[in-house]
Protein backbone atom coordinates (compact mmCIF):
# COMPACT_ATOMS: atom_id res chain seq x y z
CA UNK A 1 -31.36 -47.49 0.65
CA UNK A 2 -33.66 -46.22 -2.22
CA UNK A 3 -33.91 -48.13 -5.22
CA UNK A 4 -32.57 -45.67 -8.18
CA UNK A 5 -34.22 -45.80 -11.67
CA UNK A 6 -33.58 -48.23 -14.05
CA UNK A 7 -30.68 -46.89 -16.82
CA UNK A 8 -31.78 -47.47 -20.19
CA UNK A 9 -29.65 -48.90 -22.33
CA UNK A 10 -29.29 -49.26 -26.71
CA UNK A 11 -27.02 -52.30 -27.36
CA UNK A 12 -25.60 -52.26 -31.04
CA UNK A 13 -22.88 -54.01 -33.15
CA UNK A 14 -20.77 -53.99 -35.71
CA UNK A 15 -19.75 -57.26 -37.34
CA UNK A 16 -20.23 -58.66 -33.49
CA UNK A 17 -18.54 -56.09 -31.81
CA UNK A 18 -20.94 -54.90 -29.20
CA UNK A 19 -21.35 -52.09 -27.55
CA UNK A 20 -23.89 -50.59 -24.78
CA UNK A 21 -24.98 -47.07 -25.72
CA UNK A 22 -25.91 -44.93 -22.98
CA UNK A 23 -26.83 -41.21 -22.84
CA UNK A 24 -25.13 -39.26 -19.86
CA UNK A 25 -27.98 -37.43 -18.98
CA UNK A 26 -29.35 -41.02 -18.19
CA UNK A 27 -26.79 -41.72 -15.74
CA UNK A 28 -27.17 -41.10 -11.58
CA UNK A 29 -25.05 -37.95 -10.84
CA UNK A 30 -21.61 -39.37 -9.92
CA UNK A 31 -22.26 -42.80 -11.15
CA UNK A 32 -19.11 -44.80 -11.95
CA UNK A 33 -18.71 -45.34 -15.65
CA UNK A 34 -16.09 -47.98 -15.54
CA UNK A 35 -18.00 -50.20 -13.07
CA UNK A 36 -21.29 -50.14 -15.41
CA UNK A 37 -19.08 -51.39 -18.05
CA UNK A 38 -17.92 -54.10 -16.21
CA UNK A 39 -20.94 -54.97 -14.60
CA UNK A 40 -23.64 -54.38 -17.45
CA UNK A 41 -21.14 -55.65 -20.33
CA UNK A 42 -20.61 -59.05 -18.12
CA UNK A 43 -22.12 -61.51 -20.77
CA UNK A 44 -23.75 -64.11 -18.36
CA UNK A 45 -24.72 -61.49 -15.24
CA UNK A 46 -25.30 -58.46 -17.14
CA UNK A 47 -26.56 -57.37 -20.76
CA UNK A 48 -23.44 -58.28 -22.61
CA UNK A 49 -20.95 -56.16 -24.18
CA UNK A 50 -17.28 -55.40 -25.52
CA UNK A 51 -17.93 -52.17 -24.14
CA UNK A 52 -19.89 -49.33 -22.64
CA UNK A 53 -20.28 -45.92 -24.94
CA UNK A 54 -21.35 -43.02 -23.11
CA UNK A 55 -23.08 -40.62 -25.27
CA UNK A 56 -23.73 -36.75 -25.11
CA UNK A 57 -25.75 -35.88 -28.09
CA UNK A 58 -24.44 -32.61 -30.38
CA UNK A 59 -26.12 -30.50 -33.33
CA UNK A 60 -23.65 -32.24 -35.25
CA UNK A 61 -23.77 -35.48 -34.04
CA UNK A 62 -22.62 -36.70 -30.52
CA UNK A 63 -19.54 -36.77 -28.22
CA UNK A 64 -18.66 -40.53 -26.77
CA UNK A 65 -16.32 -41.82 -24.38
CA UNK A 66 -15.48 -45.64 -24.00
CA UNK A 67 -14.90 -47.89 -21.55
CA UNK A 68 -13.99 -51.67 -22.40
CA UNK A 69 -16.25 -54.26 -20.51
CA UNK A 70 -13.14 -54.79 -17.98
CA UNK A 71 -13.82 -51.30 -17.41
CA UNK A 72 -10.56 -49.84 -18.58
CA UNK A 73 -10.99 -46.34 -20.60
CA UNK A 74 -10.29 -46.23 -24.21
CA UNK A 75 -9.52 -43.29 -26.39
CA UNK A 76 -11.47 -45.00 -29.81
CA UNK A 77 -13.27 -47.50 -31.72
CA UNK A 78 -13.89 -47.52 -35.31
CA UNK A 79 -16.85 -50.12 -34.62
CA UNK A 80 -17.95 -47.77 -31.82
CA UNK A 81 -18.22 -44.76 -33.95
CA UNK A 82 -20.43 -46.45 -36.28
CA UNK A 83 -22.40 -47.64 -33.77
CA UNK A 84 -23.35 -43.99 -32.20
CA UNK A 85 -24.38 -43.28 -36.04
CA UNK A 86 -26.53 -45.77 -36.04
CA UNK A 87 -27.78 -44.72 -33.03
CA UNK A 88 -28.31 -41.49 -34.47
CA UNK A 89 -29.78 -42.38 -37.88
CA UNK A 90 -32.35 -44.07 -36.05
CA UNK A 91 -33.10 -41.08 -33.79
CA UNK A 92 -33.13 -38.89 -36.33
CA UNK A 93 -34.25 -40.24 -39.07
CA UNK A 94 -30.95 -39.85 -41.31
CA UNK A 95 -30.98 -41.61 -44.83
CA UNK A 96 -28.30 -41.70 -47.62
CA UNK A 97 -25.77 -38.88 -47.97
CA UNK A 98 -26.40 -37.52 -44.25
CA UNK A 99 -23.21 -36.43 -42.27
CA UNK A 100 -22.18 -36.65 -38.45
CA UNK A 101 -19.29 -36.25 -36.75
CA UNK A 102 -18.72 -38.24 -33.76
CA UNK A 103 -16.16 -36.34 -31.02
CA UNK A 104 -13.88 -39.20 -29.66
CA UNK A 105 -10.89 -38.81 -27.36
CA UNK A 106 -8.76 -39.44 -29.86
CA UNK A 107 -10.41 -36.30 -31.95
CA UNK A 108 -14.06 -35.95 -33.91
CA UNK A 109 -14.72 -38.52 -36.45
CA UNK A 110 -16.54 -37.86 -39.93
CA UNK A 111 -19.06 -40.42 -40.73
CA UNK A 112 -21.14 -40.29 -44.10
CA UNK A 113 -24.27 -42.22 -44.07
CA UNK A 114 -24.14 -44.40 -47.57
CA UNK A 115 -27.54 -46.27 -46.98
CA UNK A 116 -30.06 -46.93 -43.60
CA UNK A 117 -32.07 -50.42 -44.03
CA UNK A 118 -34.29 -50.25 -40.53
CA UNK A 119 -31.74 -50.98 -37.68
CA UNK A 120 -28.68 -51.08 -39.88
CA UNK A 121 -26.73 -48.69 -41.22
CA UNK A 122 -23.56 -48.72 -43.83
CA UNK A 123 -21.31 -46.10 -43.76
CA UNK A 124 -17.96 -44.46 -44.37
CA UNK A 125 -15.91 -42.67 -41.21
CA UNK A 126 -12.62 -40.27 -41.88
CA UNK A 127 -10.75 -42.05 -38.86
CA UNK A 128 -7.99 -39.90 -39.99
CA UNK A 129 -3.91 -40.35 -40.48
CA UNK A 130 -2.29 -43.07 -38.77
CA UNK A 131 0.53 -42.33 -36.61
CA UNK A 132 3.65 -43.84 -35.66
CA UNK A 133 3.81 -46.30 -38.28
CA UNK A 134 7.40 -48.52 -38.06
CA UNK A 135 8.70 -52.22 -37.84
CA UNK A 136 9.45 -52.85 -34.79
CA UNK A 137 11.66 -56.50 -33.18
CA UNK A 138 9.69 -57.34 -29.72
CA UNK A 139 10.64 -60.00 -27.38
CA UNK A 140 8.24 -62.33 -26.42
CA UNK A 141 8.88 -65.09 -24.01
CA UNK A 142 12.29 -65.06 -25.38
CA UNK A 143 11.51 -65.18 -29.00
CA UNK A 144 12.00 -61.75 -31.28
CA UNK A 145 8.54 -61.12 -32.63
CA UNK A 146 8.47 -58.61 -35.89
CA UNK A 147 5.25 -56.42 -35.47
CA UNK A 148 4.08 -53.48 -37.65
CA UNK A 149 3.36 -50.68 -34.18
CA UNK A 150 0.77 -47.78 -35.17
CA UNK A 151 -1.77 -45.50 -33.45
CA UNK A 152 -5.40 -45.08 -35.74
CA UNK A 153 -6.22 -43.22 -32.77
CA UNK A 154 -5.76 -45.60 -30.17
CA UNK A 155 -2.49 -48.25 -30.14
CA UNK A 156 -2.25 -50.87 -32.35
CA UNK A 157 0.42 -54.16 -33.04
CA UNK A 158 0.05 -56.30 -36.18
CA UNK A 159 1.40 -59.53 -37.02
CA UNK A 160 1.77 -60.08 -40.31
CA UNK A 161 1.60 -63.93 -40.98
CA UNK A 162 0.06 -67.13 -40.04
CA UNK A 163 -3.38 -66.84 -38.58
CA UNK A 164 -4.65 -69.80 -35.69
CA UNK A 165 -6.83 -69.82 -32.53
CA UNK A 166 -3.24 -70.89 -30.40
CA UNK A 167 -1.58 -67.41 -31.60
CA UNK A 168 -4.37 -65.58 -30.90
CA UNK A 169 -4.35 -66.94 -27.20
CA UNK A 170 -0.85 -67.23 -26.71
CA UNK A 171 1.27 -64.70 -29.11
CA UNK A 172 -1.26 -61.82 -29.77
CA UNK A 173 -2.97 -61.76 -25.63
CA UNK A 174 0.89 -61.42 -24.64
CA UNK A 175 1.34 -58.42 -26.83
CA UNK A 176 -1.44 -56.97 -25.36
CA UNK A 177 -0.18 -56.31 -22.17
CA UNK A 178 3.55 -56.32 -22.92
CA UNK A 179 6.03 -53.98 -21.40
CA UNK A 180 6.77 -52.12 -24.62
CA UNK A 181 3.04 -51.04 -24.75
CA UNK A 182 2.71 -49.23 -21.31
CA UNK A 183 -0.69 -48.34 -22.09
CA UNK A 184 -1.51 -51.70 -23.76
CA UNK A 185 -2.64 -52.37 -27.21
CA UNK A 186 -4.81 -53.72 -29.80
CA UNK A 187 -2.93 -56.38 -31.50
CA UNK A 188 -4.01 -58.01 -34.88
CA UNK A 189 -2.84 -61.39 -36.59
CA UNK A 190 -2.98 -60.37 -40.02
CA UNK A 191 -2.41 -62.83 -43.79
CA UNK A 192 -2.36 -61.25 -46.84
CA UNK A 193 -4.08 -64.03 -48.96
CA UNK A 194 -4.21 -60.96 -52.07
CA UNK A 195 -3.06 -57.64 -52.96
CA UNK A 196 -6.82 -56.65 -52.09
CA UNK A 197 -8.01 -59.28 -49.40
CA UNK A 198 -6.52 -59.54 -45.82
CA UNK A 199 -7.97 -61.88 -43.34
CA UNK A 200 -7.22 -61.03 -39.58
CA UNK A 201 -7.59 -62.46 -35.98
CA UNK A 202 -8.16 -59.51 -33.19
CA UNK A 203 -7.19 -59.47 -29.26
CA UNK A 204 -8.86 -56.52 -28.40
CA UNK A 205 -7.55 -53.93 -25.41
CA UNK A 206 -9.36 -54.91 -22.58
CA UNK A 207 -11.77 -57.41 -23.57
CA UNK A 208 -9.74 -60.11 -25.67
CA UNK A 209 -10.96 -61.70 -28.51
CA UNK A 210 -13.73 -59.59 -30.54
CA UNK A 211 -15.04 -60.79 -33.75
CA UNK A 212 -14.60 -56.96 -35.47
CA UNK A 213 -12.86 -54.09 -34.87
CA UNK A 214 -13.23 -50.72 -36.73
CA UNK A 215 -9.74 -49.56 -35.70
CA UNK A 216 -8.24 -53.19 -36.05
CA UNK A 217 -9.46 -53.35 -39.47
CA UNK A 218 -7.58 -50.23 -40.29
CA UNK A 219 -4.66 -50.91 -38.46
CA UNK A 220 -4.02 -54.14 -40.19
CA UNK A 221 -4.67 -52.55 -44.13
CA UNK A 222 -2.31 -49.84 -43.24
CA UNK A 223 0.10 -52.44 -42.16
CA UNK A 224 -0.42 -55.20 -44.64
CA UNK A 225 -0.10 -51.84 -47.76
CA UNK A 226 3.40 -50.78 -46.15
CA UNK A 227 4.87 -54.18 -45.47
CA UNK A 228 2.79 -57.42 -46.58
CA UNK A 229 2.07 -56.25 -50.27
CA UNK A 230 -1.30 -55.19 -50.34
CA UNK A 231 -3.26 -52.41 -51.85
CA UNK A 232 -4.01 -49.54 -50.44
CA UNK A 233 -7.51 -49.72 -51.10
CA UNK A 234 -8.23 -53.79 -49.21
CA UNK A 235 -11.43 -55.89 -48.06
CA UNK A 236 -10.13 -57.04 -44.71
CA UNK A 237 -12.19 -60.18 -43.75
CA UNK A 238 -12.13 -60.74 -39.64
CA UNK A 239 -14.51 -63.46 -38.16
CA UNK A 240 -17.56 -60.94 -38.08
CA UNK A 241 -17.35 -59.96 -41.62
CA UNK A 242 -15.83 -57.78 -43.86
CA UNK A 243 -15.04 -54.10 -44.00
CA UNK A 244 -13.18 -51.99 -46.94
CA UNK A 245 -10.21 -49.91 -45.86
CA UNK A 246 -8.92 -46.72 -48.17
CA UNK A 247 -5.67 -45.40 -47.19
CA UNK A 248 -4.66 -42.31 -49.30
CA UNK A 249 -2.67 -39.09 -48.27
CA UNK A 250 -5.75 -37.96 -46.85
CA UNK A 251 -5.87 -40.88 -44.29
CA UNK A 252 -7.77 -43.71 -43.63
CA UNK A 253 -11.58 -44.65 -44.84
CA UNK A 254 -13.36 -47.28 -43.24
CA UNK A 255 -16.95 -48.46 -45.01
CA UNK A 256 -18.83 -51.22 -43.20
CA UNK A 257 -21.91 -51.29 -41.09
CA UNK A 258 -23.67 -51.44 -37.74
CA UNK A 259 -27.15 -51.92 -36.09
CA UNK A 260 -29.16 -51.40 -33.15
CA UNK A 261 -30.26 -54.56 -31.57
CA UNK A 262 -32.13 -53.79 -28.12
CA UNK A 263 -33.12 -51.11 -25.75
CA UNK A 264 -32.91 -52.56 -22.45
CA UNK A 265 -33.27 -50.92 -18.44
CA UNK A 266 -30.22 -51.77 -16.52
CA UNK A 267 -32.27 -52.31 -13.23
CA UNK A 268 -28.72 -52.32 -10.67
CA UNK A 269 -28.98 -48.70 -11.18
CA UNK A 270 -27.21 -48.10 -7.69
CA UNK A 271 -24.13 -50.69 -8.93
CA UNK A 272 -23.47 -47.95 -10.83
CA UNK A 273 -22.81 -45.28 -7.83
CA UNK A 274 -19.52 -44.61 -5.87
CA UNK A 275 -18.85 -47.36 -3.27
CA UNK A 276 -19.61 -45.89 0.45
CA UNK A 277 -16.71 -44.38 2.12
């Protein structure tokens, strides 16, 4: 069999959330996305990645889909956004004040460019309302487990209370895939040390632990303002750094950064393509 080109690759991150950036027109005509992801984002056989972003460029910004690095699809991510506008502040040369909006499945995202330093960029995105919000008692290997449930766009559990490595792995990865969440979740261990400062802990959909997440991050303000006692306007600290959160009637405003680190060619360009029948 032929050898296909090499697929070039941008990886970027967010407060350690990684992502592989790829443009579609890039890809081999019915290459399978959600083996790429799991094959490129492998961290010791492939590039490395939470997951793969698939990117069709607009006049207005660009259009992404996401799969995680186990290949699963997702509908958002905060960090993922801000990655394509780094992506295209770098492309096209965008400085302070410049606007894009980033089409998601979960709806376009606003995202105002506040300041461009080389590879990094800070910036604001309108992730809009979030949805769902409620208390909710889950079982949990026999235990009742309180949990603030919420969609930012994509599904999201937080835990409001003690924070620890053994929660994380036991607690939060068992939320992830639990029977109340039949498409799965995001789940965040979330402390409200002050009104305006929230640490968090993140099991991420599909991947597991991340050190950021845009959507997270959001998820656990929103939940921390309407039942921990915070502020509506928070610095939520997660092990990659920290973002601010604004929640007003308007929705939900999430400042923080991201930068390109690499352009790569994915050389198992044919890895990529259907398996024979």
């Amino acid at each position: 069999m032929t050898s296909r080109p090499p697929i070039p690759l941008v990886k970027a991150h967010a407060y350690g959330n990684d992502f592989l950036l790829v443009e579609a027109t890039a890809l081999p005509a019915g290459a399978d996305r959600a083996d790429l992801a799991r094959q490129a984002c492998n961290r010791h056989r492939g590039v490395g990645g939470d997951g793969l972003l698939v990117l069709e460029e607009t006049p207005a910004g660009a259009r992404m889909q996401l799969w995680n690095s186990d290949g699963s699809p997702s509908e958002l991510s905060g960090n993922g956004v801000r990655t394509v506008a780094a992506w295209l502040a770098d492309r096209r040369e965008l400085d302070g004040g410049a606007v894009v909006v980033v089409e998601t499945d979960a709806g376009p995202k606003r995202v105002t460019v506040i300041e461009r330093t080389g590879v990094r960029v800070v910036c604001q995105t309108d992730l809009g309302k979030p949805m769902g919000l409620r208390l909710e008692t889950i079982p949990v290997d026999g235990t009742p487990v309180t949990a603030v449930v919420l969609r930012v766009g994509n599904p999201q559990c937080v835990v409001l209370g003690e924070l620890s490595e053994a929660r994380l792995h036991g607690l939060a990865a068992r939320l992830s895939v639990h029977p109340y969440f039949p498409e799965g979740t995001n789940v965040e261990l979330a402390d409200v040390e002050r009104p305006d400062r929230v640490r968090i802990l993140i099991w991420e959909r599909g991947v597991g632990p991340t050190e950021s997440s845009g959507t997270g991050t959001a998820a656990a303000a929103v939940a921390a303002s309407a039942f921990g006692g915070a502020a509506r306007t928070v610095d939520v600290i997660s092990p990659g750094g920290t973002q601010r959160v604004e929640w007003s009637e308007e929705g939900i405003r999430l400042t923080g950064w991201a930068e390109l680190t690499a352009r790569v060619l994915w050389l198992s360009a044919d890895s990529a393509m259907p398996a024979a029948r």
